[in-house]
Protein backbone atom coordinates (compact mmCIF):
# COMPACT_ATOMS: atom_id res chain seq x y z
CA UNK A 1 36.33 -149.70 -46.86
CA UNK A 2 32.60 -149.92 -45.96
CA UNK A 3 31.55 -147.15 -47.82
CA UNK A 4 32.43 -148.79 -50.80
CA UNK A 5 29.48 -150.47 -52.00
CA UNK A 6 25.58 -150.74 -50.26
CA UNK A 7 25.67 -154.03 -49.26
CA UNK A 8 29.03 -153.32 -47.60
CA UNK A 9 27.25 -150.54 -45.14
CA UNK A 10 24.81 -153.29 -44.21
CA UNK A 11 27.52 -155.12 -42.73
CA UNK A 12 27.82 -156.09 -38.74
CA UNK A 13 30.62 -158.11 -37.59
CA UNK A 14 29.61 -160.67 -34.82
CA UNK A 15 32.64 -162.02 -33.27
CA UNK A 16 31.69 -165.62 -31.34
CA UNK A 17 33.79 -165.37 -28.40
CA UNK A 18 33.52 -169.05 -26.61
CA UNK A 19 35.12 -172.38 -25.59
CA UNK A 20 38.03 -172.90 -23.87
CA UNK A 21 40.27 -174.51 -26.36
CA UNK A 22 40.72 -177.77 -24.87
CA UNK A 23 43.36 -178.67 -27.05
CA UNK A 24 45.25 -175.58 -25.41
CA UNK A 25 44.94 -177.40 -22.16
CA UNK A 26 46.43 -176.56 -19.80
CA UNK A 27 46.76 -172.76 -20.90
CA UNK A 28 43.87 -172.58 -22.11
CA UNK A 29 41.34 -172.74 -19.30
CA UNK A 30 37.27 -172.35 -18.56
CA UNK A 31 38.22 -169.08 -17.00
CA UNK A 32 41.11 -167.81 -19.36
CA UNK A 33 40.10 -169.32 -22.75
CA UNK A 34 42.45 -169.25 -25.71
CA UNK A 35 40.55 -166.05 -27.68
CA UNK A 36 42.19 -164.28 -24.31
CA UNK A 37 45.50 -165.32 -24.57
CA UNK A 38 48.40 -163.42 -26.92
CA UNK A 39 49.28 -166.73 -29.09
CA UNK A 40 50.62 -165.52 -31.95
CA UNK A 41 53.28 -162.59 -31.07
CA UNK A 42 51.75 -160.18 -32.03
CA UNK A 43 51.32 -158.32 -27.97
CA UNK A 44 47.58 -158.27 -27.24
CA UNK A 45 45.03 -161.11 -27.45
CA UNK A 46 43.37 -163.00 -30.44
CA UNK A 47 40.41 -161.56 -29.31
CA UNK A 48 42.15 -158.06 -30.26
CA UNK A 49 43.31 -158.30 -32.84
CA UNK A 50 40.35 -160.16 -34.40
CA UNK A 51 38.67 -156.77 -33.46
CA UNK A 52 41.00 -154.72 -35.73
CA UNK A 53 40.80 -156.87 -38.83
CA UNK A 54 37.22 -156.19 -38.46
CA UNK A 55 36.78 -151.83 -37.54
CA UNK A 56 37.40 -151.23 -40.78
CA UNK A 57 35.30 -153.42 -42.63
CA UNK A 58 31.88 -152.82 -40.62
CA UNK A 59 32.85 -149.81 -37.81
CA UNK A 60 33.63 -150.01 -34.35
CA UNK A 61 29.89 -149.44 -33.77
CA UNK A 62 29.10 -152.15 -35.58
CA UNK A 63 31.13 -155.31 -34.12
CA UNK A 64 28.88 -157.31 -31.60
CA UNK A 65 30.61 -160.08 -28.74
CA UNK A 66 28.92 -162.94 -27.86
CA UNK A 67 30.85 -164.56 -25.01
CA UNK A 68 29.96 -166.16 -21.49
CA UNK A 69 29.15 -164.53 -18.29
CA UNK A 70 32.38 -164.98 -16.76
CA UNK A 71 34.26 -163.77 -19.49
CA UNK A 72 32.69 -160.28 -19.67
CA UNK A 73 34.70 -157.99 -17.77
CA UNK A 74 38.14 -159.54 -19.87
CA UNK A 75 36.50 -158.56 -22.93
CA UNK A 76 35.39 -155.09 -22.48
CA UNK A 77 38.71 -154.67 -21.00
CA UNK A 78 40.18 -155.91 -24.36
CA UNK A 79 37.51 -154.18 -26.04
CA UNK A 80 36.81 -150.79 -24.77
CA UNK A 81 34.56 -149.27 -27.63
CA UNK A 82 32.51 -152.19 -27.26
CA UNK A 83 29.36 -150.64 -26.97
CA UNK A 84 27.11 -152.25 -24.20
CA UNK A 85 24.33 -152.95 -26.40
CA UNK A 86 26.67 -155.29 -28.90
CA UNK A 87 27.36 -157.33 -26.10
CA UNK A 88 25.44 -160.61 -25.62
CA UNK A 89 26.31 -162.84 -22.58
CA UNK A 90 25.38 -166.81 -22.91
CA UNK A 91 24.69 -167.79 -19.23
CA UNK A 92 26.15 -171.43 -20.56
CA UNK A 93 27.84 -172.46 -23.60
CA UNK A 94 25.10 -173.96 -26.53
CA UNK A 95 27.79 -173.69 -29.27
CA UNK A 96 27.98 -171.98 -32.32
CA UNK A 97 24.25 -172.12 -33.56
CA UNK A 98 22.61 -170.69 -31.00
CA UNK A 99 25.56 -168.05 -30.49
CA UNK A 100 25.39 -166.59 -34.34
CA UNK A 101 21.93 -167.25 -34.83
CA UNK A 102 20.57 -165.06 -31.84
CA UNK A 103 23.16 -161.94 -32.90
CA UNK A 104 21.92 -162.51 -36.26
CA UNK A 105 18.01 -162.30 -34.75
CA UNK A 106 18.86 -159.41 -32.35
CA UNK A 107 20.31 -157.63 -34.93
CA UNK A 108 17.58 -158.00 -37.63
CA UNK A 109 14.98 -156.83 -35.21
CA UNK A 110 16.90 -153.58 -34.75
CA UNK A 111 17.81 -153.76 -38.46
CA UNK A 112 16.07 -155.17 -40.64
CA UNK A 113 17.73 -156.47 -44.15
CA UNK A 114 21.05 -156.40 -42.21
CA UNK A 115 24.08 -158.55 -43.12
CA UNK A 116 25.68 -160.19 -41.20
CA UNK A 117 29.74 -162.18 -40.45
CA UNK A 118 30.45 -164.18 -37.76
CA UNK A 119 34.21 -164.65 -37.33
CA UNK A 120 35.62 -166.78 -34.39
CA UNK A 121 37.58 -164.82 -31.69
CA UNK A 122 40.57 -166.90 -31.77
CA UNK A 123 41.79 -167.75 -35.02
CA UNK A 124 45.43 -166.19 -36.46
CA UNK A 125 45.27 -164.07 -39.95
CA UNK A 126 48.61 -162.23 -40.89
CA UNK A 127 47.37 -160.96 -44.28
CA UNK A 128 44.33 -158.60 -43.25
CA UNK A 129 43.97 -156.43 -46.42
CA UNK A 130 43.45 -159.91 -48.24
CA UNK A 131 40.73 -160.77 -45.50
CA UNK A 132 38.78 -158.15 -45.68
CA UNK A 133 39.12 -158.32 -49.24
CA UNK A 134 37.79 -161.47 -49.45
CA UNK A 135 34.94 -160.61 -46.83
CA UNK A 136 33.81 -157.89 -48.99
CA UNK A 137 33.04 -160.30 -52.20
CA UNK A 138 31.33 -162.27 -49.79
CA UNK A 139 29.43 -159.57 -48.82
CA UNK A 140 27.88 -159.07 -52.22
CA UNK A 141 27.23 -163.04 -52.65
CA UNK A 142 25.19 -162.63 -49.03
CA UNK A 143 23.07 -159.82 -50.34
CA UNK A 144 22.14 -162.27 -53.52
CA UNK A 145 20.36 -164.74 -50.81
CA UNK A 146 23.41 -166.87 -49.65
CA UNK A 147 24.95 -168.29 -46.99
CA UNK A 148 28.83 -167.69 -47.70
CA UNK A 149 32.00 -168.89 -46.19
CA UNK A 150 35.73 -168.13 -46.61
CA UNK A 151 37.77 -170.87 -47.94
CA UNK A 152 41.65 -170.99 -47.44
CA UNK A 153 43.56 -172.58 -50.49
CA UNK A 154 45.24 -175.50 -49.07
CA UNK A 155 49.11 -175.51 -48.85
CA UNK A 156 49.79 -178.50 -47.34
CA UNK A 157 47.65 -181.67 -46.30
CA UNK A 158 46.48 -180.45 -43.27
CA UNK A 159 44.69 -183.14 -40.76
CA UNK A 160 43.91 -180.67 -38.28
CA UNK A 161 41.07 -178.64 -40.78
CA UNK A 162 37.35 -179.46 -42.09
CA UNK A 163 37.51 -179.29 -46.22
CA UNK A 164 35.21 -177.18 -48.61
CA UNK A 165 34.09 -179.42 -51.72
CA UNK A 166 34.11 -176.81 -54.29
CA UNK A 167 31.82 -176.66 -57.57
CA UNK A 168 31.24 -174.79 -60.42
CA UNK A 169 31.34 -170.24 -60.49
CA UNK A 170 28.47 -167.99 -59.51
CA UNK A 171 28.04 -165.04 -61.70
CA UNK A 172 27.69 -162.26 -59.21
CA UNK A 173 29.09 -158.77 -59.38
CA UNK A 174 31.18 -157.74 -56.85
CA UNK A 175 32.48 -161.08 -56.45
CA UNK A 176 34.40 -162.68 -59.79
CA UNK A 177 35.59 -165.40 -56.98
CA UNK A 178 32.58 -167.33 -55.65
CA UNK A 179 31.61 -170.80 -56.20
CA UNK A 180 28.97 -172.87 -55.34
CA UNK A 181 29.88 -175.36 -52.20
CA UNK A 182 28.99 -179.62 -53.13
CA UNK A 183 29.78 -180.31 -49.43
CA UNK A 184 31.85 -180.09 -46.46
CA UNK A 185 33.96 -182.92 -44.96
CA UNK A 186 35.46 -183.47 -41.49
CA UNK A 187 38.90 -183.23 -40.33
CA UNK A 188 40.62 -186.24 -42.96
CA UNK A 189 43.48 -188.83 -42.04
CA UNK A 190 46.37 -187.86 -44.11
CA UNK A 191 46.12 -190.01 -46.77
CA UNK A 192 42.59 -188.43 -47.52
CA UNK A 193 44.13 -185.09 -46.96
CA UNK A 194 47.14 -185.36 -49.81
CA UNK A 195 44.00 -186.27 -51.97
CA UNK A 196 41.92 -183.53 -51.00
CA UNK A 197 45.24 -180.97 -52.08
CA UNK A 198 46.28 -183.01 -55.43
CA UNK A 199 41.97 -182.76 -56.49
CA UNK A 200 42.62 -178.63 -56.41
CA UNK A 201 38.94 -178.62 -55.51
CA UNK A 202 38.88 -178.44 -51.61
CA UNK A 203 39.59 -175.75 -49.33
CA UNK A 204 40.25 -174.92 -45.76
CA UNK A 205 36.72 -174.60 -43.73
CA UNK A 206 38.12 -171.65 -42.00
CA UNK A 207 34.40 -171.18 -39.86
CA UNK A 208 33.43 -168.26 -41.37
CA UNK A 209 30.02 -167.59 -42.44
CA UNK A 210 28.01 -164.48 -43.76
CA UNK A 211 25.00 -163.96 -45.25
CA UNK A 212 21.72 -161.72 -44.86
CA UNK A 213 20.16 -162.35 -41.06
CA UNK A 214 16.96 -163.07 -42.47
CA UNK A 215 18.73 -165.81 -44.57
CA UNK A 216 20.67 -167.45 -41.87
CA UNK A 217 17.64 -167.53 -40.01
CA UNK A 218 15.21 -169.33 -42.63
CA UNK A 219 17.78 -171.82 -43.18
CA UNK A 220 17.85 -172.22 -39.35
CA UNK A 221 14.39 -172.78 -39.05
CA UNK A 222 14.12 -175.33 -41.73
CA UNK A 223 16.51 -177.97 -40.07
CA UNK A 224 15.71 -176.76 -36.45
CA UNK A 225 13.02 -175.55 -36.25
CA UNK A 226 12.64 -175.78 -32.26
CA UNK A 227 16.26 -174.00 -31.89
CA UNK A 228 14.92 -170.85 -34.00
CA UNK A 229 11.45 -170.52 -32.29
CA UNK A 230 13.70 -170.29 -29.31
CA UNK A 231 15.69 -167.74 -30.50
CA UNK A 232 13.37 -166.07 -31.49
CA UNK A 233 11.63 -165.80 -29.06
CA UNK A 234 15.23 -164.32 -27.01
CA UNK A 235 15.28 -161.76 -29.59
CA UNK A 236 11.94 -160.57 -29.49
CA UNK A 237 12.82 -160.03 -25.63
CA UNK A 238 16.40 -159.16 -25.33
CA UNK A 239 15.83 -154.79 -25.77
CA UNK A 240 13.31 -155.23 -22.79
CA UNK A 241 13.18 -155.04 -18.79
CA UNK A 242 12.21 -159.55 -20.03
CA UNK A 243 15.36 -160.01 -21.43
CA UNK A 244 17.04 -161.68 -18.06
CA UNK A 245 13.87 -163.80 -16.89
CA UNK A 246 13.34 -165.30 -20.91
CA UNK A 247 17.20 -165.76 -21.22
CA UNK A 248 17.04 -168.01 -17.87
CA UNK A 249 14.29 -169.67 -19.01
CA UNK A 250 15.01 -170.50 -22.61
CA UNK A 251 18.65 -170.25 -23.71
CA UNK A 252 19.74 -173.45 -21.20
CA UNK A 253 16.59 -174.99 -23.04
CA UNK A 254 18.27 -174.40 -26.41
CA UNK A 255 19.92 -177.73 -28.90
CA UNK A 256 23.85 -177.87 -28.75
CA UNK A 257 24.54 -177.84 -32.62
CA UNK A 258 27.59 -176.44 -34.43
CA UNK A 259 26.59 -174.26 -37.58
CA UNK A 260 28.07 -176.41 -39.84
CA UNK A 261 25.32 -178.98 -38.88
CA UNK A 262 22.36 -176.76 -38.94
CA UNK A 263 22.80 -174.39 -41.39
CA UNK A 264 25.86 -174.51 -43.59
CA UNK A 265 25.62 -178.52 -44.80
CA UNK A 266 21.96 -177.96 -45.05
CA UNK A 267 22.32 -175.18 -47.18
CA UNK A 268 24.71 -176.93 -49.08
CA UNK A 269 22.44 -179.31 -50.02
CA UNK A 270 20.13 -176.69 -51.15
CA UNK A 271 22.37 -175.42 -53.37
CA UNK A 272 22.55 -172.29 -51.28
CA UNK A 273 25.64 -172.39 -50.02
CA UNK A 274 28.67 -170.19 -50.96
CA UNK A 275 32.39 -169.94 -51.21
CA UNK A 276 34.90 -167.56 -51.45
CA UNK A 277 38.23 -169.07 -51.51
CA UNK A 278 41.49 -166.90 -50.76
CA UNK A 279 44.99 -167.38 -49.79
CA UNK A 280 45.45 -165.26 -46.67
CA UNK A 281 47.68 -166.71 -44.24
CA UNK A 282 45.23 -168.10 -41.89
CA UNK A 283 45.46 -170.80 -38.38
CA UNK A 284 42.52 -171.56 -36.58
CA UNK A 285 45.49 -172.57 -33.45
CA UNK A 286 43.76 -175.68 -32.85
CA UNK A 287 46.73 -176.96 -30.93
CA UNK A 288 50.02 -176.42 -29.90
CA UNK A 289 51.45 -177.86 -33.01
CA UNK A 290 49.87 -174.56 -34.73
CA UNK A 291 51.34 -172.45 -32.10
CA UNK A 292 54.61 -174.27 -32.69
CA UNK A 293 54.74 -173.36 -36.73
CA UNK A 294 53.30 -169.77 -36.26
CA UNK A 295 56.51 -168.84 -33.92
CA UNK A 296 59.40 -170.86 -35.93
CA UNK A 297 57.83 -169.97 -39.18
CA UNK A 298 57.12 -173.51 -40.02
CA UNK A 299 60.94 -174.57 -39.77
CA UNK A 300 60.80 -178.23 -38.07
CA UNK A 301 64.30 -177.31 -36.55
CA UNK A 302 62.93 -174.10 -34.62
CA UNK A 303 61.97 -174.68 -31.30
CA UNK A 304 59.49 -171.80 -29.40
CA UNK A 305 59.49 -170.42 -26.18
CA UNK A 306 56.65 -168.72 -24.92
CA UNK A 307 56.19 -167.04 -21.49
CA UNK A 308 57.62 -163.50 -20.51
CA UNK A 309 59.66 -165.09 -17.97
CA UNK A 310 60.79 -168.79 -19.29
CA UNK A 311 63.06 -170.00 -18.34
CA UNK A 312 64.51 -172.62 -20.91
CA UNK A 313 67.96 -174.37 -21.67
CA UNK A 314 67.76 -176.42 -24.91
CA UNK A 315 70.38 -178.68 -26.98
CA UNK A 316 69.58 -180.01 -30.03
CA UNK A 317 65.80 -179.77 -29.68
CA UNK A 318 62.97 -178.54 -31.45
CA UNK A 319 59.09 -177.73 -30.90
CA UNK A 320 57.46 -176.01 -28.33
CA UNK A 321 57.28 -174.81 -24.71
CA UNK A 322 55.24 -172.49 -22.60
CA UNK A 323 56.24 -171.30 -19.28
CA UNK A 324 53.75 -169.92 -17.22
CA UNK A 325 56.29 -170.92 -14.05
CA UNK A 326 59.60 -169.68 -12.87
CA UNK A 327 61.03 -173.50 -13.32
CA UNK A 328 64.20 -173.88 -15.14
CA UNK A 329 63.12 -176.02 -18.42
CA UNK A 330 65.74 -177.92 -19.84
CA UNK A 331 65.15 -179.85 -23.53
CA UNK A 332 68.38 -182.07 -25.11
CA UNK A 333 68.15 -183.69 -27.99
CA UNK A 334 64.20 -184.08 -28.15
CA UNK A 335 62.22 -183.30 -31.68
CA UNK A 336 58.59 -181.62 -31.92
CA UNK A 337 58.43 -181.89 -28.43
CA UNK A 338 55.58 -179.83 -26.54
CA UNK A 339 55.89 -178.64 -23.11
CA UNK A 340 53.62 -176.74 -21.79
CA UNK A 341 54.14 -176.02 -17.64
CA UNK A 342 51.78 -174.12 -15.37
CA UNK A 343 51.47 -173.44 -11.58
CA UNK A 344 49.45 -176.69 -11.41
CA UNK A 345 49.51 -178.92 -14.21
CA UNK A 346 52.33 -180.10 -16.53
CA UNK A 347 51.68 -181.44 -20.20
CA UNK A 348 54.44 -183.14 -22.21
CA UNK A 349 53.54 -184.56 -25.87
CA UNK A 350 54.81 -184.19 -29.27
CA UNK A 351 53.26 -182.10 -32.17
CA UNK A 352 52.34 -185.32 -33.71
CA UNK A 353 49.97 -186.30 -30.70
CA UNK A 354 49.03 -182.18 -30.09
CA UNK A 355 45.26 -183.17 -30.94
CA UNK A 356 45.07 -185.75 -28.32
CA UNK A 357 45.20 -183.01 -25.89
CA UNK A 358 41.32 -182.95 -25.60
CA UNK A 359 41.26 -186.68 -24.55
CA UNK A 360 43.57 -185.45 -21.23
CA UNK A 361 40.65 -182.86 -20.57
CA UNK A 362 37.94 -185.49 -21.30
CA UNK A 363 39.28 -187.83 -18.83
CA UNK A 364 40.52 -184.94 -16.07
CA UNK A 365 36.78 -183.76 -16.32
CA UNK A 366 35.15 -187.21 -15.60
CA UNK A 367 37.58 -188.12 -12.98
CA UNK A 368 36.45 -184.88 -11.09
CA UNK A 369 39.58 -183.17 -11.46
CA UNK A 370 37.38 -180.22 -12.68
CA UNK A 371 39.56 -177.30 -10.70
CA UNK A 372 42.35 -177.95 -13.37
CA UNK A 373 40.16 -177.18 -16.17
């Protein structure tokens, strides 16, 4: 598929591969994050199979990883045509900025006029031949001086996703589907969010962003400009015998910003800011009321069981429950109830309160309970 047009062969995938998921608490943990987990069924890890959606738009060769320290031996496990140079270790989490901005400046040092797509290690797509097809108008829309995203037409109010504002066309070949993006909005109540679907003009914020390095990079540097002399300044040293001493130095130095903050909303408000909505069937698994509807196929009656050996008697009951012990788990008569049992720690809520799970990790982590984390 990347043969297909020029912009297309300028492509390299950069696959963010960080945070634990602390809605996923406790199986997802600081040392086995979600993106290393099998969550959806499908037999290997998100992190897997977010690498095959991606071979065949940009190439093997051209997928880079940027992860933590600790995490690097799982991934080029997961990952073994990972070539050694597309791997970039964060000695700390900075979040997403600093993450896809230095791949972007690493890779438009070695390349210059490359394009790039950053898309997150952990999210669920079941339709990949609409993905990439959707990835490959925004493609074209990057090489015209964007910053694109991927929008996912809403099919139910969802509380648990940011929105895309959506505006008028762009006239682009290669990409009959783009818009111009008015704004993006945080996660809504659900009042908002029945608005947001009966307006027809929002979509999903599925986190997906791609545009020319260069691009991403300007933008960067004109709402932090501080965060993109630093990177910078990693990228100018990271293909050298400096690269460990400046990463030491500078990276914990760097401004903890999502991308949506420094970049995309800016950009927005530039007018530069793209979007390419499509109806792929897409989850970011934010929490375990995701998990929950990807394994009963959104049937509220279904309940799931995951864990190669669970072991779980249910009557009348319906949700979810991982088993990651040999307990016997017995449900009666409870609705959208999540379970979720470990060696060491034991969660019980309901899909309605699944997003409270970070609050539990908040409070474990300033009580000092930090070994359950």
């Amino acid at each position: 598929m990347n043969s297909s047009s020029p912009a297309l062969d300028r492509l390299y995938s950069v696959i963010p591969a960080g945070g634990i998921g602390s809605r996923l608490w406790p199986l997802s943990r600081a040392d086995a994050p979600k993106f290393l987990h099998d969550l959806s069924g499908s037999g290997q890890s998100l992190l897997r199979d977010t690498w095959e959606r991606l071979a065949p738009l940009s190439g093997e060769q051209r997928i880079m990883v940027v992860t933590g320290r600790a995490h690097r031996a799982a991934v080029e496990d997961q990952l073994p045509t990972l070539e050694d140079a597309n791997v970039v270790l964060e000695s700390e989490p900075r979040d997403s900025t600093a993450a896809i901005c230095l791949a972007a400046a690493i890779l438009e040092k070695r390349e210059p006029g490359v394009i790039i797509g950053s898309f997150a290690a952990d999210h669920v797509i079941s339709n990949p031949e609409r993905f990439r097809a959707a990835v490959a108008q925004a493609v074209q829309v990057a090489d015209a001086g964007y910053i694109v995203t991927i929008g996912i037409t809403p099919t139910d109010p969802a509380v648990g996703f940011g929105y895309i504002r959506c505006l008028g066309s762009l006239d682009i070949e290669g990409a009959p589907a783009a818009l111009k993006v008015d704004h993006f909005v945080e996660k809504p109540d659900l009042p908002t969010a029945k608005r947001y679907l009966k307006a027809g003009n929002y979509l999903w914020n599925a986190g997906m962003f791609i545009a020319r390095a260069d691009k991403l990079l300007e933008h960067l540097g004109a709402s932090e400009p501080e965060l993109l002399a630093g990177v910078l300044e990693l990228a100018e040293a990271w293909d050298t015998p400096r690269r460990g001493e400046v990463v030491d130095r500078v990276w914990p130095t760097l401004k903890k910003i999502a991308i949506d903050y420094s970049v995309a909303e800016p950009a927005a408000a530039a007018g530069a800011l793209a979007v390419i909505p499509s109806d792929f069937d897409w989850d970011d698994v934010g929490d375990f009321a995701s998990i929950a509807k990807l394994h009963s196929s959104g049937r509220g009656t279904d309940l799931a069981i995951l864990g190669k050996n669970a072991r779980v008697l249910a009557d009348s009951s319906s949700g979810i429950v991982v088993s990651q012990s040999k307990r016997v788990i017995s449900l009666i008569g409870v609705h959208d109830i999540v379970v979720v049992d470990t060696p060491d720690a034991l969660l019980v809520t309901t899909s309605e309160h699944a997003q409270r799970v970070k609050s539990v990790v908040d409070a474990l982590r300033a009580g000092g309970s930090g070994d359950v984390l």
